[in-house]
Protein backbone atom coordinates (compact mmCIF):
# COMPACT_ATOMS: atom_id res chain seq x y z
CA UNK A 1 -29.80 62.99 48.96
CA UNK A 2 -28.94 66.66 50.07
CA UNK A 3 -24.98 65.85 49.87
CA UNK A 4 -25.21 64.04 46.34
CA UNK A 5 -26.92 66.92 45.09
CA UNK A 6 -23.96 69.26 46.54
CA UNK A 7 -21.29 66.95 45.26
CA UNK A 8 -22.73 67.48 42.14
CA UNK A 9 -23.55 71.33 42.32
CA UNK A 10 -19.68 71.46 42.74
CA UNK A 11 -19.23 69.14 39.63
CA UNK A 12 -19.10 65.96 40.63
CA UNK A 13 -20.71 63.14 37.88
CA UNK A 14 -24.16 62.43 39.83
CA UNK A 15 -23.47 58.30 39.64
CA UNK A 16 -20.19 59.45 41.43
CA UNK A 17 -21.93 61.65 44.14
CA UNK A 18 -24.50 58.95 44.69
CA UNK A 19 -21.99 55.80 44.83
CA UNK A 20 -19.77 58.16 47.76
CA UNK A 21 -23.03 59.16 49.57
CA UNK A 22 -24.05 55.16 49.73
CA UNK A 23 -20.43 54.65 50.57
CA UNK A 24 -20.79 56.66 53.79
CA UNK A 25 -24.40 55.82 54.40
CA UNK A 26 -25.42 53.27 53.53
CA UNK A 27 -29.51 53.03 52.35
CA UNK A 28 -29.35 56.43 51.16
CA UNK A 29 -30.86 57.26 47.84
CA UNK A 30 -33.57 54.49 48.20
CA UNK A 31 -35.93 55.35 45.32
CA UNK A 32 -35.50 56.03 41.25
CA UNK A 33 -37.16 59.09 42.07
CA UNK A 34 -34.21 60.13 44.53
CA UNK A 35 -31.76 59.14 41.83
CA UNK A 36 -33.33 60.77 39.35
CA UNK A 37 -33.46 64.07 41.64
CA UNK A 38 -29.89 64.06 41.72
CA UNK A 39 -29.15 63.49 37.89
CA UNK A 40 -31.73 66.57 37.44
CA UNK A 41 -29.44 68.65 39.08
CA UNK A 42 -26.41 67.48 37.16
CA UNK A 43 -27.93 68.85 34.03
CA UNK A 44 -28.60 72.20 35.78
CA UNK A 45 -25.00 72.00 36.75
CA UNK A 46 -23.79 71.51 33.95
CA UNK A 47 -25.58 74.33 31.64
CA UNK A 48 -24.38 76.57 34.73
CA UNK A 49 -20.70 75.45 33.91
CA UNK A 50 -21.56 76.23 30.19
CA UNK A 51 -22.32 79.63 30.69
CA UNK A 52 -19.43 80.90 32.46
């Protein structure tokens, strides 16, 4: 879960991050709650990007 949320701090789509995460490891992100985790922090990602 830790990578996704890096691939997406660096602005990748969080789908994205978790699909190349569960490429590599497989099981990871079990829950909707781990999912939804991730997408959190593409929203805080984003409105980081929109700031600059």
């Amino acid at each position: 879960m830790i990578a996704a949320r890096l691939l997406v701090e660096m602005g990748m789509p969080a789908a994205q991050a978790i699909a190349q995460v569960r490429a590599v490891r497989p099981g990871a992100i079990e829950t909707q709650a781990q999912e939804r985790h991730v997408q959190t922090h593409q929203a805080l990602g984003d409105a980081r990007v929109a700031r600059k």
